[in-house]
C-alpha atoms as a PDB file:
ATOM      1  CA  UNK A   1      38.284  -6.383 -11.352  1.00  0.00           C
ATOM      2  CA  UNK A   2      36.766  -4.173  -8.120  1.00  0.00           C
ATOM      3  CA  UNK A   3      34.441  -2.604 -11.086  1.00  0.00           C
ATOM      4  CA  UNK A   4      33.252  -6.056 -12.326  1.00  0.00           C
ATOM      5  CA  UNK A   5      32.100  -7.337  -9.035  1.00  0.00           C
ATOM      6  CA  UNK A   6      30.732  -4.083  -8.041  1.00  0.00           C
ATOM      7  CA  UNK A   7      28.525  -3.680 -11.129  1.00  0.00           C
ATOM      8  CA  UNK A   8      26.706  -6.657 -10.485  1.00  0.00           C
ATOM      9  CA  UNK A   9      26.605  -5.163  -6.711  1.00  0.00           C
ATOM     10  CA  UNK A  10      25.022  -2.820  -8.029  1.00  0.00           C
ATOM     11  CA  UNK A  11      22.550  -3.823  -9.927  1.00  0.00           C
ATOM     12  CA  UNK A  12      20.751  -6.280  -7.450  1.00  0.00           C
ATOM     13  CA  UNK A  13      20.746  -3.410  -5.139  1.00  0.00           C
ATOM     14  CA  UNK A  14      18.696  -1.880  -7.851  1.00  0.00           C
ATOM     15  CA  UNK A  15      16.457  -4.706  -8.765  1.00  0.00           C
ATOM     16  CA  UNK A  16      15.709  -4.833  -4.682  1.00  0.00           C
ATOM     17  CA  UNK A  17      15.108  -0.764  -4.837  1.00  0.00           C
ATOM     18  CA  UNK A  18      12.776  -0.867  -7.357  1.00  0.00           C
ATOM     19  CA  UNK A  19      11.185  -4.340  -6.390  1.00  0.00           C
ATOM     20  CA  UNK A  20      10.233  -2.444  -2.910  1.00  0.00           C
ATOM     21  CA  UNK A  21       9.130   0.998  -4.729  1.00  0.00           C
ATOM     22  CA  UNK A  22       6.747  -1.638  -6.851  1.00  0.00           C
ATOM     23  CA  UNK A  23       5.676  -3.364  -4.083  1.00  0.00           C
ATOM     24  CA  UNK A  24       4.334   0.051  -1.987  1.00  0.00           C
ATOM     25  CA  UNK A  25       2.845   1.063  -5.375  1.00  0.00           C
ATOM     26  CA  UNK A  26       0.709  -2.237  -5.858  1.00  0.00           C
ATOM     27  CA  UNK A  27      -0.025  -2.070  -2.256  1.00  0.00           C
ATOM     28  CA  UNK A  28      -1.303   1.457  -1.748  1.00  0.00           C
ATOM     29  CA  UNK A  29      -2.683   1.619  -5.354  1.00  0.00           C
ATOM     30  CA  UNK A  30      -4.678  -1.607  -3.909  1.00  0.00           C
ATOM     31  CA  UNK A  31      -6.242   0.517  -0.637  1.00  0.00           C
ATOM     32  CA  UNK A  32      -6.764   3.284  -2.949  1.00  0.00           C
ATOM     33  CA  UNK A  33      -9.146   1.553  -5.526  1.00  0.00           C
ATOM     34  CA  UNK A  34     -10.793  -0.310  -2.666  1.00  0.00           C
ATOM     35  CA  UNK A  35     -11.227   2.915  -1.008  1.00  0.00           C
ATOM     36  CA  UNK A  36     -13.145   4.391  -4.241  1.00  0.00           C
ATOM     37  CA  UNK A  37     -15.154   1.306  -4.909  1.00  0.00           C
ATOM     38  CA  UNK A  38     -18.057   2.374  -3.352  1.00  0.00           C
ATOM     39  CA  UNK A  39     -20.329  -0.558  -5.137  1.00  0.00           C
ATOM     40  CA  UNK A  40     -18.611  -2.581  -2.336  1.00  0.00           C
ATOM     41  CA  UNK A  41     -20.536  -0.961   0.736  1.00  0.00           C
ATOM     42  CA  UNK A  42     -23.859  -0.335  -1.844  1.00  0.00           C
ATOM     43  CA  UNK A  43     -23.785  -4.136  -2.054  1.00  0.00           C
ATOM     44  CA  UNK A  44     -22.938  -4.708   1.553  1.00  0.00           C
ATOM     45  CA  UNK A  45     -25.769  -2.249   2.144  1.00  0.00           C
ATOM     46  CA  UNK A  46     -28.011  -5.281   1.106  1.00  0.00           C
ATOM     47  CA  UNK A  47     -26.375  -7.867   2.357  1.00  0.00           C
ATOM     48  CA  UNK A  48     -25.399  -6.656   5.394  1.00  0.00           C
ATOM     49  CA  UNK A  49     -28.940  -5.525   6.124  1.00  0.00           C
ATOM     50  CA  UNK A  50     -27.773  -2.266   7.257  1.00  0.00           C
ATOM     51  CA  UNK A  51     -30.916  -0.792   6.470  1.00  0.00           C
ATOM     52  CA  UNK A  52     -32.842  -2.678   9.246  1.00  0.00           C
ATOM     53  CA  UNK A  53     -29.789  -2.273  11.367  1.00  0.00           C
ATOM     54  CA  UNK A  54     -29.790   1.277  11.395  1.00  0.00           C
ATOM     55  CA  UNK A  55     -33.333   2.761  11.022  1.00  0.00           C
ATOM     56  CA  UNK A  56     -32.019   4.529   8.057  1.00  0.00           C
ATOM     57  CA  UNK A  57     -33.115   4.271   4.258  1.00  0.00           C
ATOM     58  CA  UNK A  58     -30.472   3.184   1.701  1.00  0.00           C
ATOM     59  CA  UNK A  59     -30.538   6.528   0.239  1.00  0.00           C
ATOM     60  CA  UNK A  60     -29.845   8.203   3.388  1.00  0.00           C
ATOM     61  CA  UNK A  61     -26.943   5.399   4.181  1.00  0.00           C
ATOM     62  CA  UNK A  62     -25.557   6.099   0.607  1.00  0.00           C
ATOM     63  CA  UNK A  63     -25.588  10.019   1.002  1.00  0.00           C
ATOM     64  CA  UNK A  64     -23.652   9.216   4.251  1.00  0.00           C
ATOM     65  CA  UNK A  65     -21.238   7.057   3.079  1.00  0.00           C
ATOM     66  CA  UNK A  66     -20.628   9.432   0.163  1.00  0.00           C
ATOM     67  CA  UNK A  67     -19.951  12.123   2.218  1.00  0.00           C
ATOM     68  CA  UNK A  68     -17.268  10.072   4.157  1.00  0.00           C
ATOM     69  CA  UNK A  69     -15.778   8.956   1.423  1.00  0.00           C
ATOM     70  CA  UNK A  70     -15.457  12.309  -0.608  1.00  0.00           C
ATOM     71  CA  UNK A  71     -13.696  14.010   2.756  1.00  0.00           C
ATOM     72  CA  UNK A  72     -10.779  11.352   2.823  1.00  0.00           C
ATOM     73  CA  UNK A  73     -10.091  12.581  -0.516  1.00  0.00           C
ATOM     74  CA  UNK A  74      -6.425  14.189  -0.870  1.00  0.00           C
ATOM     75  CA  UNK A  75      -8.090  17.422  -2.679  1.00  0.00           C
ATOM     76  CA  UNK A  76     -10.644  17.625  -0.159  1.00  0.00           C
ATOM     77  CA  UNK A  77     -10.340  20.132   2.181  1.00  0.00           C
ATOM     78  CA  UNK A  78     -13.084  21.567   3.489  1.00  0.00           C
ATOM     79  CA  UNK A  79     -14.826  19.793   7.212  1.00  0.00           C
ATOM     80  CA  UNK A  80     -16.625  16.398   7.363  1.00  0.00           C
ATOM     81  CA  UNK A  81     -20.414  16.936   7.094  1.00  0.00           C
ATOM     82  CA  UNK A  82     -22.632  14.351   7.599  1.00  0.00           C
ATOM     83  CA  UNK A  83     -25.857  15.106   5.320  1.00  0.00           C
ATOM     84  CA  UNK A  84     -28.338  13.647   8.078  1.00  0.00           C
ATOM     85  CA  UNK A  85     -25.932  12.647  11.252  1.00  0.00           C
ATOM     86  CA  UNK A  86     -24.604  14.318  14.049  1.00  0.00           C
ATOM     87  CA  UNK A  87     -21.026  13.751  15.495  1.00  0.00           C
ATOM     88  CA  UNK A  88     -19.475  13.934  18.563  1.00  0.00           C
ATOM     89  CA  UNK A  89     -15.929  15.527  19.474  1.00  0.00           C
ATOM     90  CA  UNK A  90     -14.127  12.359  19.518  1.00  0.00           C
ATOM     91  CA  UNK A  91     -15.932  10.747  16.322  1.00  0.00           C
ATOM     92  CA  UNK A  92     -14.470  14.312  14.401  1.00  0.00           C
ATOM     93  CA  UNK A  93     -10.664  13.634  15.962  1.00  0.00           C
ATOM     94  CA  UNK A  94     -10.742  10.055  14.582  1.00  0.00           C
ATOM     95  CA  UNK A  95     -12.069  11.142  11.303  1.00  0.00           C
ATOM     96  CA  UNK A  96      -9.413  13.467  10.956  1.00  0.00           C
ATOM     97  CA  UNK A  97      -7.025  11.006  11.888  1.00  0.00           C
ATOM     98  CA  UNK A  98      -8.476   8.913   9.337  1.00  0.00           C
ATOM     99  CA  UNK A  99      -8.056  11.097   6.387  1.00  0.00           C
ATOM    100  CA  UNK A 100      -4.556  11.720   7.346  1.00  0.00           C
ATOM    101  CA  UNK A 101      -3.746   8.477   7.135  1.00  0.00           C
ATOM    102  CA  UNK A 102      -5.959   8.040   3.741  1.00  0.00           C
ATOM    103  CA  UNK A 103      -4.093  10.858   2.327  1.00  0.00           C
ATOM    104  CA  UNK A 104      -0.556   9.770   3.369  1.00  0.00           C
ATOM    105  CA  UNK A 105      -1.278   6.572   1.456  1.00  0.00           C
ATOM    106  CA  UNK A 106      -2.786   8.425  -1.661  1.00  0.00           C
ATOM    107  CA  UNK A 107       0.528  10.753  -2.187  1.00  0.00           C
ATOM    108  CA  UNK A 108       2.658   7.472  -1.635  1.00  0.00           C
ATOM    109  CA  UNK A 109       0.538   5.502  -4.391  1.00  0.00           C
ATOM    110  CA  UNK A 110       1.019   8.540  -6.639  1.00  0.00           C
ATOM    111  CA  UNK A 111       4.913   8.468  -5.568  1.00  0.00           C
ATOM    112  CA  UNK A 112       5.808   5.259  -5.948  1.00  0.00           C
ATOM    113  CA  UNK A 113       3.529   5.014  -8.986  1.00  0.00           C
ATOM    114  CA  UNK A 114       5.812   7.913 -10.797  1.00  0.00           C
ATOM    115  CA  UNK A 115       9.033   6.085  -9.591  1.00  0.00           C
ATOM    116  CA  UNK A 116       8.031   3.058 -10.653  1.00  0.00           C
ATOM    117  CA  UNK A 117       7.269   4.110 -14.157  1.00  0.00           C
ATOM    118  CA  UNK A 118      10.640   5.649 -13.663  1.00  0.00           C
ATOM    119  CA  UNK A 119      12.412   2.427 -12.531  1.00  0.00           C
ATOM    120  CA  UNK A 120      11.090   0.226 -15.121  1.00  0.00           C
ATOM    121  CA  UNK A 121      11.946   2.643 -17.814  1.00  0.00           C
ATOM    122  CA  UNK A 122      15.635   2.385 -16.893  1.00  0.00           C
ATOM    123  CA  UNK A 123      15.678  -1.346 -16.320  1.00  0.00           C
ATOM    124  CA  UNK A 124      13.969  -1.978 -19.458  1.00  0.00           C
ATOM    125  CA  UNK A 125      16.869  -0.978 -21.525  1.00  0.00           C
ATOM    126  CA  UNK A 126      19.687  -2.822 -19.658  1.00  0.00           C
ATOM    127  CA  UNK A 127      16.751  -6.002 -19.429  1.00  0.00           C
ATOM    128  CA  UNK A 128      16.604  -6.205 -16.001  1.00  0.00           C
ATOM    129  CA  UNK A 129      13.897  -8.320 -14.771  1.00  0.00           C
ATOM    130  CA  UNK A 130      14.725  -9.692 -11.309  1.00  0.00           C
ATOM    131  CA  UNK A 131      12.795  -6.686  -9.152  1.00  0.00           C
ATOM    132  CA  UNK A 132      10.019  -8.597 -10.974  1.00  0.00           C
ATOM    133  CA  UNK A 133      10.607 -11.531  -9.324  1.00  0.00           C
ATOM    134  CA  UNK A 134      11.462  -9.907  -6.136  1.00  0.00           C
ATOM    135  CA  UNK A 135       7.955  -7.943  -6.181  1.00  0.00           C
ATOM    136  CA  UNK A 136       6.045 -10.907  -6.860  1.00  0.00           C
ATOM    137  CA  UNK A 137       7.472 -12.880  -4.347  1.00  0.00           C
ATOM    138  CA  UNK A 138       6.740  -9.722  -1.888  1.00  0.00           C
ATOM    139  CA  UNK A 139       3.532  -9.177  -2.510  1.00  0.00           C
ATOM    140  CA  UNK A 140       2.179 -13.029  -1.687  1.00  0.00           C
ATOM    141  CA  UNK A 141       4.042 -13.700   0.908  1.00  0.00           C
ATOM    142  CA  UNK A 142       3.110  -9.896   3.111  1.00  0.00           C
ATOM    143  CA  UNK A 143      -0.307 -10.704   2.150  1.00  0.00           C
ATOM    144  CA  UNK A 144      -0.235 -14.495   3.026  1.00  0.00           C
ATOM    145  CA  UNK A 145       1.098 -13.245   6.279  1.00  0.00           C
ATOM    146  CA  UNK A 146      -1.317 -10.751   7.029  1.00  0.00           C
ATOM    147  CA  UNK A 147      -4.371 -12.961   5.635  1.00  0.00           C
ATOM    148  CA  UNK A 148      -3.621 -15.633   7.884  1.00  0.00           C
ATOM    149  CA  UNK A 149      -3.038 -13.571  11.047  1.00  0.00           C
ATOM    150  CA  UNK A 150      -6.785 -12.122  10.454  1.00  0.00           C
ATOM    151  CA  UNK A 151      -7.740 -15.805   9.733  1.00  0.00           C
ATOM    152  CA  UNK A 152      -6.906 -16.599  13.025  1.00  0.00           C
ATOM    153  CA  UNK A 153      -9.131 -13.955  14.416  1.00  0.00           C
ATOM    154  CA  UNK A 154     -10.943 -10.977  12.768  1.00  0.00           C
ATOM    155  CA  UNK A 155     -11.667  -9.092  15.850  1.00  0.00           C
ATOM    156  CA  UNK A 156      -8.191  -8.856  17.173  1.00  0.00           C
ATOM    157  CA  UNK A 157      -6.399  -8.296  13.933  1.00  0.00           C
ATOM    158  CA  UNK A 158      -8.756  -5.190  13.374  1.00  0.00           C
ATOM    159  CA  UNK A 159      -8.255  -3.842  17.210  1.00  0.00           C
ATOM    160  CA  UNK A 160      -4.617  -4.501  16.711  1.00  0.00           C
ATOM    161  CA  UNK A 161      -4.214  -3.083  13.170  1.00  0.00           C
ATOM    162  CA  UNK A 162      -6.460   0.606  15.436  1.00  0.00           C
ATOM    163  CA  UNK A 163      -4.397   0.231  18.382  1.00  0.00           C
ATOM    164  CA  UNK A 164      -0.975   0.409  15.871  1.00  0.00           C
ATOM    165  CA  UNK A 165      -2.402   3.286  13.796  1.00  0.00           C
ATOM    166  CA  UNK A 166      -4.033   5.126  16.817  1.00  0.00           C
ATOM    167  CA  UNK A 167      -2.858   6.790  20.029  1.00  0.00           C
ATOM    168  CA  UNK A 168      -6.252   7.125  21.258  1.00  0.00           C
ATOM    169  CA  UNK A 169      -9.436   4.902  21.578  1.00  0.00           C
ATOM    170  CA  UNK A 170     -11.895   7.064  20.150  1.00  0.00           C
ATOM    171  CA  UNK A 171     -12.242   4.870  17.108  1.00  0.00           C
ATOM    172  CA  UNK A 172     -14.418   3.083  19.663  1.00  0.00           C
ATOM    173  CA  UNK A 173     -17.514   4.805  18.739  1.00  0.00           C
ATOM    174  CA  UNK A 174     -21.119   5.031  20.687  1.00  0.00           C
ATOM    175  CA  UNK A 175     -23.934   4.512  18.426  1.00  0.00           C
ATOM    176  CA  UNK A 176     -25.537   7.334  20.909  1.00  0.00           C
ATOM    177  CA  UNK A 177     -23.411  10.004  20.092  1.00  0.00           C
ATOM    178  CA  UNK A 178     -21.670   8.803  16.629  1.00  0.00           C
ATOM    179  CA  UNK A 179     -24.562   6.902  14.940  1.00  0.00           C
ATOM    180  CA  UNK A 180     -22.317   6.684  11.733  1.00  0.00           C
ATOM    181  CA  UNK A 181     -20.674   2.932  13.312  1.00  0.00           C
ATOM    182  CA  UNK A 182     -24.373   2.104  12.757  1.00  0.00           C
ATOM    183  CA  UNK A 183     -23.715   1.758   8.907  1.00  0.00           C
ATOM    184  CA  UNK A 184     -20.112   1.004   9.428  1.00  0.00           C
ATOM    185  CA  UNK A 185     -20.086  -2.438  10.829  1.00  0.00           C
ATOM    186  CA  UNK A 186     -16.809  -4.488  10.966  1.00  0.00           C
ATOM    187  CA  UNK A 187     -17.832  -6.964   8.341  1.00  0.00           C
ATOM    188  CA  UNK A 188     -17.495  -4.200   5.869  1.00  0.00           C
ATOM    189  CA  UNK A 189     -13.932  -3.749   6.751  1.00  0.00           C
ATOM    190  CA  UNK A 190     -13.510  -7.013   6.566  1.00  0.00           C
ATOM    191  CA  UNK A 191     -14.624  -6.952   2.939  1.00  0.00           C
ATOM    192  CA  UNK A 192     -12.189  -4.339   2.549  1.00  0.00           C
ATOM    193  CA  UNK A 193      -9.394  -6.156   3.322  1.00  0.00           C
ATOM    194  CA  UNK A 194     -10.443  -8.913   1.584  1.00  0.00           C
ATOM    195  CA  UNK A 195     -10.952  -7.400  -2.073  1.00  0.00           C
ATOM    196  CA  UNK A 196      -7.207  -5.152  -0.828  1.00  0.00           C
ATOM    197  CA  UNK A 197      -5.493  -8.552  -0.884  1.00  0.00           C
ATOM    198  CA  UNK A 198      -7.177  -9.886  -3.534  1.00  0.00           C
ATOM    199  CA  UNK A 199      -5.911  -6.773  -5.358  1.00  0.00           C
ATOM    200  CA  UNK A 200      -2.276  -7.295  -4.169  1.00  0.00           C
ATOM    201  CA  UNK A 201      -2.170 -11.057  -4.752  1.00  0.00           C
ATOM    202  CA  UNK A 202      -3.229  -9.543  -8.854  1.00  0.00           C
ATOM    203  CA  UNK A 203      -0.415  -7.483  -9.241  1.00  0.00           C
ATOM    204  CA  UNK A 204       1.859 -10.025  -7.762  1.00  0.00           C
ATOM    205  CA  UNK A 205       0.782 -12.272 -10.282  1.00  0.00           C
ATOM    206  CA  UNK A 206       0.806  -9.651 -13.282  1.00  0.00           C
ATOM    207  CA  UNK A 207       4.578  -9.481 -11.910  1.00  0.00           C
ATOM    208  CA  UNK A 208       5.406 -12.998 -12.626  1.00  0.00           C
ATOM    209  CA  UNK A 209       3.395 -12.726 -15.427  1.00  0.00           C
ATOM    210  CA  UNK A 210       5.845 -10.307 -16.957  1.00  0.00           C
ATOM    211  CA  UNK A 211       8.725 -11.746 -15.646  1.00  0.00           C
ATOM    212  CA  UNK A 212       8.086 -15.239 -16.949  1.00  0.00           C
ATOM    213  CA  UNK A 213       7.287 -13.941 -20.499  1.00  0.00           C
ATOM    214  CA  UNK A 214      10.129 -11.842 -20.406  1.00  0.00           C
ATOM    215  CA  UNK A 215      12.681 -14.268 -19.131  1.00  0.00           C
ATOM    216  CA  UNK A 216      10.601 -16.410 -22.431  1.00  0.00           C
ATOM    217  CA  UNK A 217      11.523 -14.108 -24.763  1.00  0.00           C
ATOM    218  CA  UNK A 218      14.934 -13.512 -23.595  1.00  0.00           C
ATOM    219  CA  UNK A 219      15.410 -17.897 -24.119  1.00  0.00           C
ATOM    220  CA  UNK A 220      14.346 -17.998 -27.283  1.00  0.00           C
ATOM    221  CA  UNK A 221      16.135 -14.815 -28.736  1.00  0.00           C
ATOM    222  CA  UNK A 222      19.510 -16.343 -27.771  1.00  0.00           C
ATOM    223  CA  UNK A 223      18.307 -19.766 -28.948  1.00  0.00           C
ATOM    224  CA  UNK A 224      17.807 -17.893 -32.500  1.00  0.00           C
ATOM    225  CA  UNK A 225      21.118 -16.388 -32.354  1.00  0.00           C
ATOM    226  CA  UNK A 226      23.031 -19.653 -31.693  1.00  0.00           C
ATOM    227  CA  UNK A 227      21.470 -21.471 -34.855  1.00  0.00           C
END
């Protein structure tokens, strides 16, 4: 009797395990495609008129950007280089502080990814679904929570989100001595976080997507077998 009631213990513990694995895999997967879209910032380029903004040509914004982008790779490991910027002390810290943080989340999207796959392998055969569920329902309602905080105001949900990230201030750049903020304005973060929860909100509905064909297909097998 103890065994019965602690196998189905058990397995919710599971489906709550892997539900939370799936839901830091959809998440970080999410800021790491966002953070290799670079058509985003090309197009915010234009719309953003960052061009006029900073003095710079889109070429020379682009070859910027690029460089950025490259160094908060997890294989990259050589200094940031700005092809046609200079940097101050503080702009380098933060930078590095950055990529840390970039390249935490890239080894946990590559993590969770592989246990995951792992997860749903296992569950698959005793057709468990319910860590479907549970990561659909996780990855509205984080994202509902966070959207509508930022809703509320932009400006302190993005000095709140440095100040929790961040022991120092010296994401608060000078255009003087760290002309880079020039062509990284805070609407293109806000973009950012858009298209991430967009991205989120996807896989939360590819989860119940799953789950409700599965749970479908389950129905109509035992239907079958009681005719």
């Amino acid at each position: 009797m103890a065994e019965r009631k602690r196998l189905p213990r058990e397995r919710k513990q599971g489906n709550i395990l892997l539900a939370l694995v799936l839901t830091l895999f959809i998440f970080t997967a999410a800021v790491v495609l966002v953070l290799n879209f670079k058509w985003l910032y090309y197009i915010d380029i234009t719309i953003l008129g960052l061009e006029e903004k900073s003095g710079m040509t889109v070429k020379e914004i682009r070859a910027n950007y690029d460089a950025l982008i490259q160094y908060n790779q997890f294989w990259f490991h050589g200094d940031l280089k700005f092809p046609t910027l200079f940097m101050s002390e503080t702009g380098r810290i933060h930078f590095q502080e950055v990529k840390q943080i970039f390249t935490a989340v890239q080894y946990l999207c590559m993590g969770s990814g592989i246990a995951s796959l792992i997860g749903i392998i296992r569950h698959a055969r005793s057709r468990r679904l319910g860590y479907l569920k549970i990561a659909g329902i996780l990855t509205f309602a984080i994202p509902l929570l966070l959207g509508a905080l930022a809703a509320v105001s932009w400006e302190r949900f993005f000095v709140a989100f440095h100040r929790i990230f961040f022991r120092n201030d010296y994401w608060l750049f000078d255009s003087r001595t760290d002309p880079v903020i020039l062509i990284l304005p805070d609407a293109y973060f806000l973009h950012c976080a858009l298209l991430i929860l967009l991205l989120i909100v996807l896989g939360g509905l590819f989860c119940f997507w799953i789950y409700g064909k599965r749970k479908r297909a389950a129905a109509q097998k035992r239907r079958g077998r009681g005719r």
